[in-house]
C-alpha atoms as a PDB file:
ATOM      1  CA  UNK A   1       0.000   0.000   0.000  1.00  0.00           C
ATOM      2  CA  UNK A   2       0.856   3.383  -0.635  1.00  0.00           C
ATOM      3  CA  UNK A   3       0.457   6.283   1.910  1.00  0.00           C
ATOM      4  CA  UNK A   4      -1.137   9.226  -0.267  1.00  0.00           C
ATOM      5  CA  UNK A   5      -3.035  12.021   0.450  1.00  0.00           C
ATOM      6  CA  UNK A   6      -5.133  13.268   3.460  1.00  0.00           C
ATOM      7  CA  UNK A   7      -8.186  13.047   4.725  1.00  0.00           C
ATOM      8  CA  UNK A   8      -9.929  14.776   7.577  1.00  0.00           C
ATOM      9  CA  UNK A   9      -6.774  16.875   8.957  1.00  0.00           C
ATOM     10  CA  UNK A  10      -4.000  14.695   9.677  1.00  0.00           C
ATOM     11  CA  UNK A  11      -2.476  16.422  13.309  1.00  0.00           C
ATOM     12  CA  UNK A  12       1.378  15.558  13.574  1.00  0.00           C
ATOM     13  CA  UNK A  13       1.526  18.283  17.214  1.00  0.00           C
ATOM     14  CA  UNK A  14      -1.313  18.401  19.280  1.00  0.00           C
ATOM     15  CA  UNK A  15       0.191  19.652  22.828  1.00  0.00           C
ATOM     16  CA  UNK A  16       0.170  23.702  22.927  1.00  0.00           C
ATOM     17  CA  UNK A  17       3.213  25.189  21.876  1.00  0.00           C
ATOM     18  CA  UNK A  18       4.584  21.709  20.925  1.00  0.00           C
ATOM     19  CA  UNK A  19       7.434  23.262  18.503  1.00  0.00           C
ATOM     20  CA  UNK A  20       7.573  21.958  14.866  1.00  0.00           C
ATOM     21  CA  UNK A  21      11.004  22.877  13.569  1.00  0.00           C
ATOM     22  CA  UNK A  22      13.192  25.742  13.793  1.00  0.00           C
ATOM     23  CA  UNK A  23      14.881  27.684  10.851  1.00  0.00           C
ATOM     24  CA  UNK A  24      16.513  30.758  11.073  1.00  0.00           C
ATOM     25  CA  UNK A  25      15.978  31.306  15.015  1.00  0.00           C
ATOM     26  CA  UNK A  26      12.393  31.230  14.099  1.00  0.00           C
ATOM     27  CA  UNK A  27      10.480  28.756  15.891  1.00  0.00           C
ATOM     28  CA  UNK A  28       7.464  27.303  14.274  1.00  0.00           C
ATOM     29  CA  UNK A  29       4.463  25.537  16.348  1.00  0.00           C
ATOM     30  CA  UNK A  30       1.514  23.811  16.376  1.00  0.00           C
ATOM     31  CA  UNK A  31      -2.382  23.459  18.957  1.00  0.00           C
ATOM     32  CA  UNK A  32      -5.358  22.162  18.560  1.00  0.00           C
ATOM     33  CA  UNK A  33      -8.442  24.303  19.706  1.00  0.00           C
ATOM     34  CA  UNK A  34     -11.516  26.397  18.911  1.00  0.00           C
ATOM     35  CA  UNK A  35     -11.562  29.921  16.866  1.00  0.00           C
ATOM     36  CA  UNK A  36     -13.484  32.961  18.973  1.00  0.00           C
ATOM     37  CA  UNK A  37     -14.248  35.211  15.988  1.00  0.00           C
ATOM     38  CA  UNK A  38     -15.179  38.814  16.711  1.00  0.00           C
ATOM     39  CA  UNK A  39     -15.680  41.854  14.382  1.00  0.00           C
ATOM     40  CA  UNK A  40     -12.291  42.896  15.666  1.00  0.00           C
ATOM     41  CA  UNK A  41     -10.195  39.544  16.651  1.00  0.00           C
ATOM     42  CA  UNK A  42      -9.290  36.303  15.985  1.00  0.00           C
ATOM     43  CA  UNK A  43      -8.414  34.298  19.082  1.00  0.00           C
ATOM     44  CA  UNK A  44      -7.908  30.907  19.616  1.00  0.00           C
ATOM     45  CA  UNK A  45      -8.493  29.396  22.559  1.00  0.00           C
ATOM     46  CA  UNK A  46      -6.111  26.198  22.626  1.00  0.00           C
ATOM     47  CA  UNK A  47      -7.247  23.149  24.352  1.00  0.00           C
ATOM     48  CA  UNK A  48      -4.352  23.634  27.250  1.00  0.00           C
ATOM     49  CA  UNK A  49      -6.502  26.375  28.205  1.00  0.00           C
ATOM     50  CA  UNK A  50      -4.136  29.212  26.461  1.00  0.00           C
ATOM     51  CA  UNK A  51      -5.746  32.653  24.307  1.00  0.00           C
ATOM     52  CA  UNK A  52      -4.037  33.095  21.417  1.00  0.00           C
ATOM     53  CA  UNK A  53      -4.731  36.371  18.921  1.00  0.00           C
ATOM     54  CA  UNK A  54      -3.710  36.078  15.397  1.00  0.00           C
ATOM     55  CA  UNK A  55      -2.450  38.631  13.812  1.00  0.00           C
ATOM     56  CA  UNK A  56      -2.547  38.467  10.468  1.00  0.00           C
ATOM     57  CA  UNK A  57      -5.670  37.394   8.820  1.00  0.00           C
ATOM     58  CA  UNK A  58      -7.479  33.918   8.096  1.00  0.00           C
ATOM     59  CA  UNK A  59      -9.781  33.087   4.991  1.00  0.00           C
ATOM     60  CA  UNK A  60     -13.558  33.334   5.658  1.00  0.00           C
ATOM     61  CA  UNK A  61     -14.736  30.213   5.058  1.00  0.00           C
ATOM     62  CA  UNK A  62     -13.585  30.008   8.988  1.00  0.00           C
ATOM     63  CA  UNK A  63     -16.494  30.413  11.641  1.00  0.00           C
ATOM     64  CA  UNK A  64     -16.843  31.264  15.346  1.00  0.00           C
ATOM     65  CA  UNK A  65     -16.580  27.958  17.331  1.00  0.00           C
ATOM     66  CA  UNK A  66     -14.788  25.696  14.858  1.00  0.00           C
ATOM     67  CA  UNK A  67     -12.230  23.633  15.573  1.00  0.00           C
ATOM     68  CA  UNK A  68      -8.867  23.839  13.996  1.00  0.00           C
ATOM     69  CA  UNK A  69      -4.870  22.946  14.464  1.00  0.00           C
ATOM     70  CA  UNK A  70      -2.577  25.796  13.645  1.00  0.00           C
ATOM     71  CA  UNK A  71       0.351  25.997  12.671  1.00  0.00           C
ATOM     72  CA  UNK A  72       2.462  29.490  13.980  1.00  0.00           C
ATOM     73  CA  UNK A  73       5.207  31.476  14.546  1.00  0.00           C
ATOM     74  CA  UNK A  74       5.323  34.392  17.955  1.00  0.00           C
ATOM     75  CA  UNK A  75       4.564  37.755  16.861  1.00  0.00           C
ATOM     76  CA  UNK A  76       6.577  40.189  19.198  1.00  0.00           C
ATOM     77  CA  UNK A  77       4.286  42.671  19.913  1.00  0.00           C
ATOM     78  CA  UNK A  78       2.682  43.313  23.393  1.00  0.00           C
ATOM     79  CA  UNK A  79      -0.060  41.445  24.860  1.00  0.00           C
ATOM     80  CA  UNK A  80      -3.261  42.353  24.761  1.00  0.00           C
ATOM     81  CA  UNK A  81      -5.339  42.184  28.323  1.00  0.00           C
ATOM     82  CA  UNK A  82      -6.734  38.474  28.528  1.00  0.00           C
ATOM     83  CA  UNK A  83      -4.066  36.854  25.484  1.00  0.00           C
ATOM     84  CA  UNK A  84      -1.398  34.995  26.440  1.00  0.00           C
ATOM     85  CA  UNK A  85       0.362  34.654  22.841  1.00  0.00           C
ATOM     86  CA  UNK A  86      -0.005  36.494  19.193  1.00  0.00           C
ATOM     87  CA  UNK A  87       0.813  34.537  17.065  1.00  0.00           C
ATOM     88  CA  UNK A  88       1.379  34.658  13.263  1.00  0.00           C
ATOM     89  CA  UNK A  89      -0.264  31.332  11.345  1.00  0.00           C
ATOM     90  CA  UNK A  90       0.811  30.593   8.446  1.00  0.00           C
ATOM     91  CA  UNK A  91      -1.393  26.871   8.345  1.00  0.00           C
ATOM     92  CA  UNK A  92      -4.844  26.604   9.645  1.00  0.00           C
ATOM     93  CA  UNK A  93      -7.324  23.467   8.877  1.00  0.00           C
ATOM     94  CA  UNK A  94     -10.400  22.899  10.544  1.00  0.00           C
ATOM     95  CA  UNK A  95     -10.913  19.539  12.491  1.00  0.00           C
ATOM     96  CA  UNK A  96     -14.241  17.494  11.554  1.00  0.00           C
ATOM     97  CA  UNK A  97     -16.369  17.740  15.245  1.00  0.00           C
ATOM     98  CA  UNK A  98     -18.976  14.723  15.410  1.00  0.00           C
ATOM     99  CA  UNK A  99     -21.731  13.805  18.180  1.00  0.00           C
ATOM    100  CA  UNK A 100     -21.151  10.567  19.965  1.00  0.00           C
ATOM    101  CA  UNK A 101     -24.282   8.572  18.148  1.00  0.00           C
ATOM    102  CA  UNK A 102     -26.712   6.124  20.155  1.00  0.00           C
ATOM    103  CA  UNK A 103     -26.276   3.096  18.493  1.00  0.00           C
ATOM    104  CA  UNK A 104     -29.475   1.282  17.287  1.00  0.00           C
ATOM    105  CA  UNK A 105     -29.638  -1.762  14.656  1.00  0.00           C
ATOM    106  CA  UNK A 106     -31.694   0.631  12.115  1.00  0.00           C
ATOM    107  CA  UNK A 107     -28.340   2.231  11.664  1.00  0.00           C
ATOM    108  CA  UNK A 108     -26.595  -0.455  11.486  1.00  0.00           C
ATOM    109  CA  UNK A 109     -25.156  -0.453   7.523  1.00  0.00           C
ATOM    110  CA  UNK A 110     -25.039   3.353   7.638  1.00  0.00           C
ATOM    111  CA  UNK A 111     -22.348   3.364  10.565  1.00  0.00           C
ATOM    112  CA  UNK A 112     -20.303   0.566   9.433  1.00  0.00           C
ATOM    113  CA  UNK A 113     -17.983  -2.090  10.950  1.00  0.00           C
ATOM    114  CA  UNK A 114     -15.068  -1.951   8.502  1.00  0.00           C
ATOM    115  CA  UNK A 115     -11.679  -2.289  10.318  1.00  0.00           C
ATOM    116  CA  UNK A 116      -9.388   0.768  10.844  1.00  0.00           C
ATOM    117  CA  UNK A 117      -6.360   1.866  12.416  1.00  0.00           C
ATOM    118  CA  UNK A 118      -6.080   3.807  15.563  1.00  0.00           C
ATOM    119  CA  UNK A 119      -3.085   5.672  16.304  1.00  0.00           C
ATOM    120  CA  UNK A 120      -4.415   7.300  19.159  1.00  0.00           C
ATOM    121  CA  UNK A 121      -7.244   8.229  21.241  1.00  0.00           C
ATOM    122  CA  UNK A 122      -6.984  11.518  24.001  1.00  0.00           C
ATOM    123  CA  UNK A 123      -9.362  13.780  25.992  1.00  0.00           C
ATOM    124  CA  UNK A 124      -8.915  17.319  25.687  1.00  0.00           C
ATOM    125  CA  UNK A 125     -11.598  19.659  26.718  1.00  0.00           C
ATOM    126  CA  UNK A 126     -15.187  18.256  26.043  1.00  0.00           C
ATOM    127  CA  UNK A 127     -13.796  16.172  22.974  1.00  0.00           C
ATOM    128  CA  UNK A 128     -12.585  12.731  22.731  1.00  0.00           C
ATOM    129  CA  UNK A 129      -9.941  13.076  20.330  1.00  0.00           C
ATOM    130  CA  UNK A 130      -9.168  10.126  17.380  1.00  0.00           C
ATOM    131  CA  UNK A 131      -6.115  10.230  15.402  1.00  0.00           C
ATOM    132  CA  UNK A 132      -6.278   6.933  12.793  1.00  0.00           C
ATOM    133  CA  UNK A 133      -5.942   5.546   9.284  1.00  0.00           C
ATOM    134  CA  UNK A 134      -7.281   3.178   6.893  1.00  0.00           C
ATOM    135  CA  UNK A 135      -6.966   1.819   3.555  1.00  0.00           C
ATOM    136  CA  UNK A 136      -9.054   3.528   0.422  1.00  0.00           C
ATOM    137  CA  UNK A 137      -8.951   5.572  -2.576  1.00  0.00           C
ATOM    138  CA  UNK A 138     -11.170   8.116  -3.954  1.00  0.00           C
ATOM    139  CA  UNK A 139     -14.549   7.427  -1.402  1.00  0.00           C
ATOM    140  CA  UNK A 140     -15.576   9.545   1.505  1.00  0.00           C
ATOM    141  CA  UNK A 141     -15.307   7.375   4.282  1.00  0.00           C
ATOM    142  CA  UNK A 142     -17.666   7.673   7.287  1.00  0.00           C
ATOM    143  CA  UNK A 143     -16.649   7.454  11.125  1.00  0.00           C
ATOM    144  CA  UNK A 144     -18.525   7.281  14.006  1.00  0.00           C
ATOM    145  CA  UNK A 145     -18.469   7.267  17.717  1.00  0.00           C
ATOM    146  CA  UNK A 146     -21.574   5.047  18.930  1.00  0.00           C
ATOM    147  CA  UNK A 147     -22.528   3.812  22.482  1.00  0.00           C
ATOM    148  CA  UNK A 148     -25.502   1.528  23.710  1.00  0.00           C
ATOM    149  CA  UNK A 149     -28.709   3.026  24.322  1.00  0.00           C
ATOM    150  CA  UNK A 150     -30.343   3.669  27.225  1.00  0.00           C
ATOM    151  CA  UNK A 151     -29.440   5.489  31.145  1.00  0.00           C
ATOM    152  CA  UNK A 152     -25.498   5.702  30.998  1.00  0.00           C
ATOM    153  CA  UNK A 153     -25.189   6.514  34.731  1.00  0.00           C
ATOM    154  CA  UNK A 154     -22.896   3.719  35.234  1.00  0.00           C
ATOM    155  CA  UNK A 155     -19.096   4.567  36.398  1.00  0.00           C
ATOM    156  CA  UNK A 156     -17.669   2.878  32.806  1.00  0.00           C
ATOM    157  CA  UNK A 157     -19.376   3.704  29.541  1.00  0.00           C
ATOM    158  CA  UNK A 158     -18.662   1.471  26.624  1.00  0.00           C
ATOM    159  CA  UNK A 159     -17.665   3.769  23.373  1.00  0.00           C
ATOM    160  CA  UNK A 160     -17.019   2.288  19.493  1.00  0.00           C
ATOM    161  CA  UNK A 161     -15.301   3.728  17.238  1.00  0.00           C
ATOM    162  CA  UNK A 162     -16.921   2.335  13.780  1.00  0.00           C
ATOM    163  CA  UNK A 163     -15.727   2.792  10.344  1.00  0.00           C
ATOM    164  CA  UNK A 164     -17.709   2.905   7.184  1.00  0.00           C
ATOM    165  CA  UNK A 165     -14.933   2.427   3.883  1.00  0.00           C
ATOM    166  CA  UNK A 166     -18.322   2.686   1.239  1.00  0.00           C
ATOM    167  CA  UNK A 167     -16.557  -0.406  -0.315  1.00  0.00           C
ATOM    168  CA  UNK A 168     -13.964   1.959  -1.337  1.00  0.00           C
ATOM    169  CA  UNK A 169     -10.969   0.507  -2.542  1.00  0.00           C
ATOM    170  CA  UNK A 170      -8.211  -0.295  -0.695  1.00  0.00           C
ATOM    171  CA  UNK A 171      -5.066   1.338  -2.875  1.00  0.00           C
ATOM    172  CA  UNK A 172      -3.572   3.562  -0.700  1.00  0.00           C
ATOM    173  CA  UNK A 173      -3.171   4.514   3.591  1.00  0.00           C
ATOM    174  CA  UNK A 174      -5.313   7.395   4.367  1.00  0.00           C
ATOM    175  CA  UNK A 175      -4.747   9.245   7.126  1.00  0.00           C
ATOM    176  CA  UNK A 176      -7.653  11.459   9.399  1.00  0.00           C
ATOM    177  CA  UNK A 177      -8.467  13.008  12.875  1.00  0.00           C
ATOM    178  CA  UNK A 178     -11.504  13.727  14.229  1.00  0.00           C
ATOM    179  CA  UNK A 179     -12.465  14.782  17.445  1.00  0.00           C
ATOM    180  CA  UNK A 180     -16.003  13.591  19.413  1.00  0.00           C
ATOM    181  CA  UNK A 181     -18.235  16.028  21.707  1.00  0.00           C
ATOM    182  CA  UNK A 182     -18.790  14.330  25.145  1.00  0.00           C
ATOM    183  CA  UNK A 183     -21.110  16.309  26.263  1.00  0.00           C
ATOM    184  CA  UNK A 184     -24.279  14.658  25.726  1.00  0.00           C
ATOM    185  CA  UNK A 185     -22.841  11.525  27.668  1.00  0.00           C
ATOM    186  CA  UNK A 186     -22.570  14.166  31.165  1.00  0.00           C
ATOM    187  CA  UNK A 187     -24.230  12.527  33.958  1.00  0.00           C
ATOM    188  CA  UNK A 188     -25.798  15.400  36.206  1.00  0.00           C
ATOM    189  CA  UNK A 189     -24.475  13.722  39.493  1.00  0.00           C
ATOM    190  CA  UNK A 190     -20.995  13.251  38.566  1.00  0.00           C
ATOM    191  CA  UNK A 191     -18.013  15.147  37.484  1.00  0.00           C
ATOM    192  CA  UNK A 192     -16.562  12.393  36.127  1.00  0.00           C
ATOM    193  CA  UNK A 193     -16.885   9.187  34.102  1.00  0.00           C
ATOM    194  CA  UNK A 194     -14.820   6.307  32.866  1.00  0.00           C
ATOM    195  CA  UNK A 195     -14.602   5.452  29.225  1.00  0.00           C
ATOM    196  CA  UNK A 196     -13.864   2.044  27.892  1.00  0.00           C
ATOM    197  CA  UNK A 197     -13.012   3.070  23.853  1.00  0.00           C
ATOM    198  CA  UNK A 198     -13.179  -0.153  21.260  1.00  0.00           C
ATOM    199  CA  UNK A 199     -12.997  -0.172  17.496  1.00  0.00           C
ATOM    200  CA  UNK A 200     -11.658  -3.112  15.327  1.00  0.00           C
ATOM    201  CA  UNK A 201      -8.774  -3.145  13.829  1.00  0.00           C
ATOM    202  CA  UNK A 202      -7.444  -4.705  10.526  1.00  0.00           C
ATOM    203  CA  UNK A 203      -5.477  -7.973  11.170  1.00  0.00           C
ATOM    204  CA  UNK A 204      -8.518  -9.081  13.587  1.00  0.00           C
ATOM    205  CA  UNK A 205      -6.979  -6.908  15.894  1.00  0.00           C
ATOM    206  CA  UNK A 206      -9.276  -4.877  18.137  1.00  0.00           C
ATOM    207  CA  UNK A 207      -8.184  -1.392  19.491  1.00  0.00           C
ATOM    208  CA  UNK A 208      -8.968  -1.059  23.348  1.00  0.00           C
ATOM    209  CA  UNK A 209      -8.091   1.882  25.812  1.00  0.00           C
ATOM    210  CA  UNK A 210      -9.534   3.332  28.927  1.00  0.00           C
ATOM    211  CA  UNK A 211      -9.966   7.177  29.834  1.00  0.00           C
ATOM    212  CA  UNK A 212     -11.269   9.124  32.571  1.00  0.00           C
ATOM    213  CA  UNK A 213     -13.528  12.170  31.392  1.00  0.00           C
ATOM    214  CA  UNK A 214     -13.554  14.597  33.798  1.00  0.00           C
ATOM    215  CA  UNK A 215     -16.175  17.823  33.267  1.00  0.00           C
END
């Protein structure tokens, strides 16, 4: 297999401030977070909990609320009251946001079970985070985060991570990210919940991996 082009965005630094590279004592970097759009500023408020204003200017196709990684250099200027960086971005892609979905067997074929790779699962903020691959070519692929229906009270909620290839076929390694909103799975009498994430793997392999949600 060959590994070709991207789809979804494809994260390689998700940490705040996790530097890229450096050329020409310029240091480049990278965070994942959500755009507060203004008529006057662009911030983005990174999931370590940082404010970052940008400087120079973004397309318009981006929206209040969505969720992107940037890519940045410091701008050395003075900080405004409430920013904790300026930054200059020179990269900016937005990050597909999904619902966790209440699995039922009417939706059975539309949410899949076709096999894919998971290179990592993390909670930041309300999201459950997925970084993964699978084979395919020229398709739209469709993944999902499903759990069972009914009161989720319990201390351990069981999550899936399913994959729908479209019977696409399988020429080359596709790479994506997505990241999941937790919040509808909130119990009102906790601040806290275990999750058990599954999703099956190719090889007969099954992914497995336990995180603590805290809210």
């Amino acid at each position: 297999m060959k590994t070709h082009r991207l789809l979804f965005v494809v994260i390689s630094m998700v940490g705040l401030l996790s530097a890229c590279e450096e050329t020409d004592n310029e240091t480049y970097y990278s965070t994942l977070g959500n755009l507060k759009i203004t008529a006057d500023s662009v911030i983005i408020e990174s999931d370590k909990g940082n404010r970052m204003m940008v400087k120079n200017s973004l397309s318009s196709s981006f929206k209040d609320n969505d969720r992107v990684i940037a890519y940045f250099t410091m701008a050395e200027q003075p900080l405004p009251k409430g920013i904790d960086y300026v930054i200059n971005v020179y990269n900016i892609e937005k990050v597909l946001v999904k619902p966790v979905i209440v699995y039922d067997s009417t939706k059975a074929d539309s949410i899949g079970n076709d096999p894919i790779f998971v290179n990592g699962t993390w909670i930041s903020k309300n999201y459950l985070n997925v970084d993964f691959r699978f084979y395919g070519y020229n398709l739209k692929h469709m993944i999902n985060l499903t759990r069972n229906a009914g009161i989720f009270g319990a201390d351990t909620i069981q999550l899936e991570i399913r994959h729908n290839d479209k019977n696409d076929a399988p020429q080359y390694t596709l790479n994506g990210f997505v990241s999941f909103d937790l919040t509808t799975i909130e119990h009102p009498e906790k601040d806290s919940v275990v999750l058990h994430v599954t999703a099956k793997e190719y090889g007969n392999k099954v992914y497995e991996k336990y995180l603590t949600y805290r809210y």
